[in-house]
N, C-alpha and C. Protein backbone atom coordinates (compact mmCIF):
# COMPACT_ATOMS: atom_id res chain seq x y z
N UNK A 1 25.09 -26.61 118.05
CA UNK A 1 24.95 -26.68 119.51
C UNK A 1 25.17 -25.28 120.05
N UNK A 2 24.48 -24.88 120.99
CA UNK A 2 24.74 -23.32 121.62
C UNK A 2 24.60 -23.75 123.23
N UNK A 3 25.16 -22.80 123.66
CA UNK A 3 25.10 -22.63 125.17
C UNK A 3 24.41 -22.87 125.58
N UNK A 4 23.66 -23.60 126.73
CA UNK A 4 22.82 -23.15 127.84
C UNK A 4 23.28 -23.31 128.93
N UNK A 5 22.20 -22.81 130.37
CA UNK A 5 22.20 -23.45 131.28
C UNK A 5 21.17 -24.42 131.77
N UNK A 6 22.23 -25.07 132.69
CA UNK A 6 21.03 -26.53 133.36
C UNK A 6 21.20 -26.32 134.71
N UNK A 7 20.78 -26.92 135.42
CA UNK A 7 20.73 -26.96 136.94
C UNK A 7 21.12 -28.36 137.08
N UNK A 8 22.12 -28.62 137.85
CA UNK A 8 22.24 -29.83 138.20
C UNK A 8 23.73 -29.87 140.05
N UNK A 9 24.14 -31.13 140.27
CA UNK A 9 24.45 -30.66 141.28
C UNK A 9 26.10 -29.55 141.28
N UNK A 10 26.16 -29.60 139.88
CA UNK A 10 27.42 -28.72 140.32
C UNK A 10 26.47 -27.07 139.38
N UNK A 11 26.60 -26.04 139.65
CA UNK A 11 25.64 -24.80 139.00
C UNK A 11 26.83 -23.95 138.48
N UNK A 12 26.30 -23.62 137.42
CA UNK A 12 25.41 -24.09 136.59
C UNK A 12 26.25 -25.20 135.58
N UNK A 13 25.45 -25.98 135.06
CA UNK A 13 26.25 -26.74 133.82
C UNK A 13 25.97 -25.95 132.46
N UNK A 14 26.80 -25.90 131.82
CA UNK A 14 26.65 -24.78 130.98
C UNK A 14 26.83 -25.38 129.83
N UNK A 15 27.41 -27.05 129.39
CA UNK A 15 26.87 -27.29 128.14
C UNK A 15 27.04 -28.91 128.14
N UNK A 16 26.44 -29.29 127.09
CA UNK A 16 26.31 -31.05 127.27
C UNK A 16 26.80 -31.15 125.93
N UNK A 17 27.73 -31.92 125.65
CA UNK A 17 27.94 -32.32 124.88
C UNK A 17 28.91 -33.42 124.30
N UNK A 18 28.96 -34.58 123.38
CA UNK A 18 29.48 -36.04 123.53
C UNK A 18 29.78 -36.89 124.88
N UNK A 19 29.01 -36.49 125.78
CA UNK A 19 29.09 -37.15 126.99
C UNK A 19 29.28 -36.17 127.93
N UNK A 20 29.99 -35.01 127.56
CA UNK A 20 30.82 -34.60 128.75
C UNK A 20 29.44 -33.18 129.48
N UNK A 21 29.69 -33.32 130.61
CA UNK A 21 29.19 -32.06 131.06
C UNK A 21 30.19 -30.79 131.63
N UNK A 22 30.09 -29.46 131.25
CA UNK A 22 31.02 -28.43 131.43
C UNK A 22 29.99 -27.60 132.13
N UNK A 23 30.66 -27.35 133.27
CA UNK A 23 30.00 -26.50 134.23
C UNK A 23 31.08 -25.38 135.31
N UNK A 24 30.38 -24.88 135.94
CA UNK A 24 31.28 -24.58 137.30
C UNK A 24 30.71 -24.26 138.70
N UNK A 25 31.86 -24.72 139.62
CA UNK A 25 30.97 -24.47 141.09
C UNK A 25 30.58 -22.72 141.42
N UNK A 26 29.49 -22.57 141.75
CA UNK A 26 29.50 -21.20 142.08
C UNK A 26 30.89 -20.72 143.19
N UNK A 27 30.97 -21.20 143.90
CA UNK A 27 32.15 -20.97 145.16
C UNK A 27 33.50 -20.53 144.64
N UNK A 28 33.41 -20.92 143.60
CA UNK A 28 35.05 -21.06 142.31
C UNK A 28 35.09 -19.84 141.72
N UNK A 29 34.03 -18.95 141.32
CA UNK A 29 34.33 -17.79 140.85
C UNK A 29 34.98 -16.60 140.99
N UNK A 30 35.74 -17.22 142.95
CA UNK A 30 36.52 -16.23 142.92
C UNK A 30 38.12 -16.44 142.38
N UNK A 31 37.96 -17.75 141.65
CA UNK A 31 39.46 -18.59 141.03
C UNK A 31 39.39 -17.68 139.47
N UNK A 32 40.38 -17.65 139.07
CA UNK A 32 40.38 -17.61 137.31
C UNK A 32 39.56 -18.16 136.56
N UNK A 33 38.98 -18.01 135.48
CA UNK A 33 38.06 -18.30 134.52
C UNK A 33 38.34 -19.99 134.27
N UNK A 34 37.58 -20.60 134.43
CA UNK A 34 37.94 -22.00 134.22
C UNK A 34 36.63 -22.94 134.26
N UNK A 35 36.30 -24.23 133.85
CA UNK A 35 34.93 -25.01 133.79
C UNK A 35 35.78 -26.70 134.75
N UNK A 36 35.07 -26.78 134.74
CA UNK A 36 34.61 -28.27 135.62
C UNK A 36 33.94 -29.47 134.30
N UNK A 37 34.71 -30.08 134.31
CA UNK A 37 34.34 -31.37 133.20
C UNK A 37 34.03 -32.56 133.68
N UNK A 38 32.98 -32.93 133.83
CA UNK A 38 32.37 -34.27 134.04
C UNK A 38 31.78 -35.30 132.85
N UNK A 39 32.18 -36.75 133.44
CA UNK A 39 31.60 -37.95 132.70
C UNK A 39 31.82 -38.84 133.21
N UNK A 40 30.43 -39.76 133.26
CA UNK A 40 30.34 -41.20 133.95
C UNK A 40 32.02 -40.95 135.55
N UNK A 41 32.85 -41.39 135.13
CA UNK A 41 33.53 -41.27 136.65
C UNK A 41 34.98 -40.08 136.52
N UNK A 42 34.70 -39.67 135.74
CA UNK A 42 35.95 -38.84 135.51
C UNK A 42 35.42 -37.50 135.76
N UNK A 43 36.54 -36.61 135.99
CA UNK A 43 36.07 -35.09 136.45
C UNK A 43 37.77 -34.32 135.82
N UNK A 44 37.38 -32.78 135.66
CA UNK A 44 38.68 -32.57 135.28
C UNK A 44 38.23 -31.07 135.37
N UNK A 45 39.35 -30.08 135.45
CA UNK A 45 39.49 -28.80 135.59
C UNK A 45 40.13 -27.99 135.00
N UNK A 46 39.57 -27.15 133.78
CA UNK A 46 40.28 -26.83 132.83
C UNK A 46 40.57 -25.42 133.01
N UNK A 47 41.57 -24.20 132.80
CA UNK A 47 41.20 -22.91 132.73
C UNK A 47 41.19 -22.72 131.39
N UNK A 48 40.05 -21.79 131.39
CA UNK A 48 39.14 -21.03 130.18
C UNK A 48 40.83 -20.09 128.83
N UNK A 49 41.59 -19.80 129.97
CA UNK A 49 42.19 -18.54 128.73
C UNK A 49 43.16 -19.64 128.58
N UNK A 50 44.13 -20.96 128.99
CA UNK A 50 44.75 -21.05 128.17
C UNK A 50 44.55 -22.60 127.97
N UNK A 51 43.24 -23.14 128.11
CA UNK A 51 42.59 -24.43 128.33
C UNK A 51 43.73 -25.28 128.51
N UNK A 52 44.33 -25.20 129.41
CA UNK A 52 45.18 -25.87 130.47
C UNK A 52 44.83 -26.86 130.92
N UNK A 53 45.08 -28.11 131.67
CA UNK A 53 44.15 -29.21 132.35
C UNK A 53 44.82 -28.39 133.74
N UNK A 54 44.51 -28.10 134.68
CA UNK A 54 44.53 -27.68 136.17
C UNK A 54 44.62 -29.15 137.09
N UNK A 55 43.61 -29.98 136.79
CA UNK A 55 43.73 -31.31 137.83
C UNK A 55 42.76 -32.03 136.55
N UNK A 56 42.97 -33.51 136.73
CA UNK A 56 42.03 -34.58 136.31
C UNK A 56 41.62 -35.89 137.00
N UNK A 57 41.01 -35.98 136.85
CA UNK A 57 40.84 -37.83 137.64
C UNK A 57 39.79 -38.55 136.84
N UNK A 58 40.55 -39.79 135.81
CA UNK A 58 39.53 -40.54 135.73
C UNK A 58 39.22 -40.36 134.26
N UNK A 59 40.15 -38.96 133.60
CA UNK A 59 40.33 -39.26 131.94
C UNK A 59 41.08 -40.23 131.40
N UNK A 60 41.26 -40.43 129.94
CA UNK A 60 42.71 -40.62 130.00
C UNK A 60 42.77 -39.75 128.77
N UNK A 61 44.09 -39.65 127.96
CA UNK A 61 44.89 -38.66 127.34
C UNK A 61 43.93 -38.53 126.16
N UNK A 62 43.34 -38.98 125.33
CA UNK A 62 42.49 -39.14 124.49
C UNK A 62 41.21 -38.43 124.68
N UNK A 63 40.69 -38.57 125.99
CA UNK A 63 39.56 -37.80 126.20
C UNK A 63 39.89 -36.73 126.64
N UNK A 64 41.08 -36.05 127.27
CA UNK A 64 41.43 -34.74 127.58
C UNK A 64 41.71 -33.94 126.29
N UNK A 65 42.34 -34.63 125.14
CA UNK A 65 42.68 -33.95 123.62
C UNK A 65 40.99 -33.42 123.32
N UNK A 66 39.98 -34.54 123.01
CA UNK A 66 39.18 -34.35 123.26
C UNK A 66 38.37 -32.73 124.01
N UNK A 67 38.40 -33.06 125.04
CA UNK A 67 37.65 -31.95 125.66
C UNK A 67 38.47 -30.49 125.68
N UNK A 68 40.02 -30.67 125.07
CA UNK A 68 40.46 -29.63 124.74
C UNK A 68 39.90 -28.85 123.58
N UNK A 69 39.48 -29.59 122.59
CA UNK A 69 39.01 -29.51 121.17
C UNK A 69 37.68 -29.17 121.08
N UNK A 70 36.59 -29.47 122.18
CA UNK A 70 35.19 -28.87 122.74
C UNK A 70 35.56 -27.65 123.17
N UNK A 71 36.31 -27.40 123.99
CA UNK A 71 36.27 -25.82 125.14
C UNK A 71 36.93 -25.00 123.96
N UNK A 72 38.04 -25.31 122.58
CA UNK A 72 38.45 -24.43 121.84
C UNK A 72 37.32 -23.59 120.82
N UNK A 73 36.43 -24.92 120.76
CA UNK A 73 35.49 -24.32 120.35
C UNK A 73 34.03 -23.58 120.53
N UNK A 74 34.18 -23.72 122.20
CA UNK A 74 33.31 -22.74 122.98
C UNK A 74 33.68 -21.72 123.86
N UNK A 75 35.11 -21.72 123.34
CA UNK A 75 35.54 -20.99 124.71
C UNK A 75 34.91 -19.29 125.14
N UNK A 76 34.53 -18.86 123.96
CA UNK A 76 34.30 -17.90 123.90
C UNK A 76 32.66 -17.29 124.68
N UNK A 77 32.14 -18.28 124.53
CA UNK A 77 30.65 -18.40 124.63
C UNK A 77 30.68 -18.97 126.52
N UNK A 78 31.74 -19.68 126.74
CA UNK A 78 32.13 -19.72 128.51
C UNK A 78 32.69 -18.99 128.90
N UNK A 79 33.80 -18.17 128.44
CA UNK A 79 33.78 -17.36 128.66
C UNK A 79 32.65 -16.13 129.39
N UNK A 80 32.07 -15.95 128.50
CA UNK A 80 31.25 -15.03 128.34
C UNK A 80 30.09 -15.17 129.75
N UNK A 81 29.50 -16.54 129.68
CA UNK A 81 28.73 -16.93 130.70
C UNK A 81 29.54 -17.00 131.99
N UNK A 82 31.53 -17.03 132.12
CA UNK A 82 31.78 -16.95 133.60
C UNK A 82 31.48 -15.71 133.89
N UNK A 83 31.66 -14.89 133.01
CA UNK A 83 31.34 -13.33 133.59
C UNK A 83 30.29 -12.95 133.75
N UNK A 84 29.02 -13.58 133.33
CA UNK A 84 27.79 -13.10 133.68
C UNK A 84 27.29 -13.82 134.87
N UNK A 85 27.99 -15.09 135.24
CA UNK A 85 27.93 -15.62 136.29
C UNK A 85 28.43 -14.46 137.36
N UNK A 86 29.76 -13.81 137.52
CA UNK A 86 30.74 -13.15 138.39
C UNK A 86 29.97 -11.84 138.63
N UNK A 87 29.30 -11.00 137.45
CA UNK A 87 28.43 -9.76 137.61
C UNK A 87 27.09 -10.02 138.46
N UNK A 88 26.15 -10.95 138.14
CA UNK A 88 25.34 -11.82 139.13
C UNK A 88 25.80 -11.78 140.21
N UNK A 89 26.94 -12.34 140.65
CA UNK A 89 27.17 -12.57 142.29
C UNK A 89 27.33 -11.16 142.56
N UNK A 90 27.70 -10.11 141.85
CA UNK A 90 27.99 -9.14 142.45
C UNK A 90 29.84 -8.61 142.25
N UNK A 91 30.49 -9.55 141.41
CA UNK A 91 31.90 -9.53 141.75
C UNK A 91 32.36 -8.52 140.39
N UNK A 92 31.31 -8.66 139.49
CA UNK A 92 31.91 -7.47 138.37
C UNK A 92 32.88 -8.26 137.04
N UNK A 93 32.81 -8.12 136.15
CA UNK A 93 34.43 -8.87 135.41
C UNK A 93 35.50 -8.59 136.26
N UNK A 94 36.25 -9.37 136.31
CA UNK A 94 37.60 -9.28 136.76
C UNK A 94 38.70 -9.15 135.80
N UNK A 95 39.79 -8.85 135.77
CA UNK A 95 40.74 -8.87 134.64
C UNK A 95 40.83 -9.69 134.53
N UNK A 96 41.13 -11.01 135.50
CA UNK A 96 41.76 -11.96 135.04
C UNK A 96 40.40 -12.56 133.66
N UNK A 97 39.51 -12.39 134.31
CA UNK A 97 38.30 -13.13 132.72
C UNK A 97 38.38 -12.82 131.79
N UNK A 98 38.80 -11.83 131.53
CA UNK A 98 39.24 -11.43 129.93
C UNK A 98 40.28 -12.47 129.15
N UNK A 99 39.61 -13.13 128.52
CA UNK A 99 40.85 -13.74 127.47
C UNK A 99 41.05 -13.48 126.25
């Protein structure tokens, strides 16, 4: 599986995979490095450097181990795409994106 992007209503979604969609709001990029996790009714907010859960609604503990265990193994590659997202807008890497 590799990165992409999709267009959908949160921009970009940046990868699909066992259900879940990982994306982020453009508006958010001026927050710390972090993705947006969606499925069927659950949503959750992870940051990128120390894949933290930030907020959830609608996992439960099983699917957060889960999507911890997806982002460990992409983190690098979202990484990578928040910052090309942040240079795009114009905002440059920030320190904090470096993980």
């Amino acid at each position: 599986m590799h990165v992409r992007a999709y267009t959908y209503a949160f921009v970009p979604t940046i990868l699909r995979i066992r259900g879940f969609r990982f994306g982020f709001y453009q508006a958010d990029l001026n927050e710390p490095p972090h993705v947006n996790v969606k499925r069927q009714d659950g949503e959750a907010k992870v940051w990128l450097n120390t894949l933290e859960v930030a907020a959830s609604r609608g996992f439960r503990p099983h699917e957060l181990n889960e999507i911890a265990r997806i982002l460990s193994v992409f983190k690098k590659q979202l990484l990578a795409t928040w910052v090309a997202e942040e240079q795009k807008r114009g905002d440059g890497a920030r320190e904090d994106s470096i993980g």
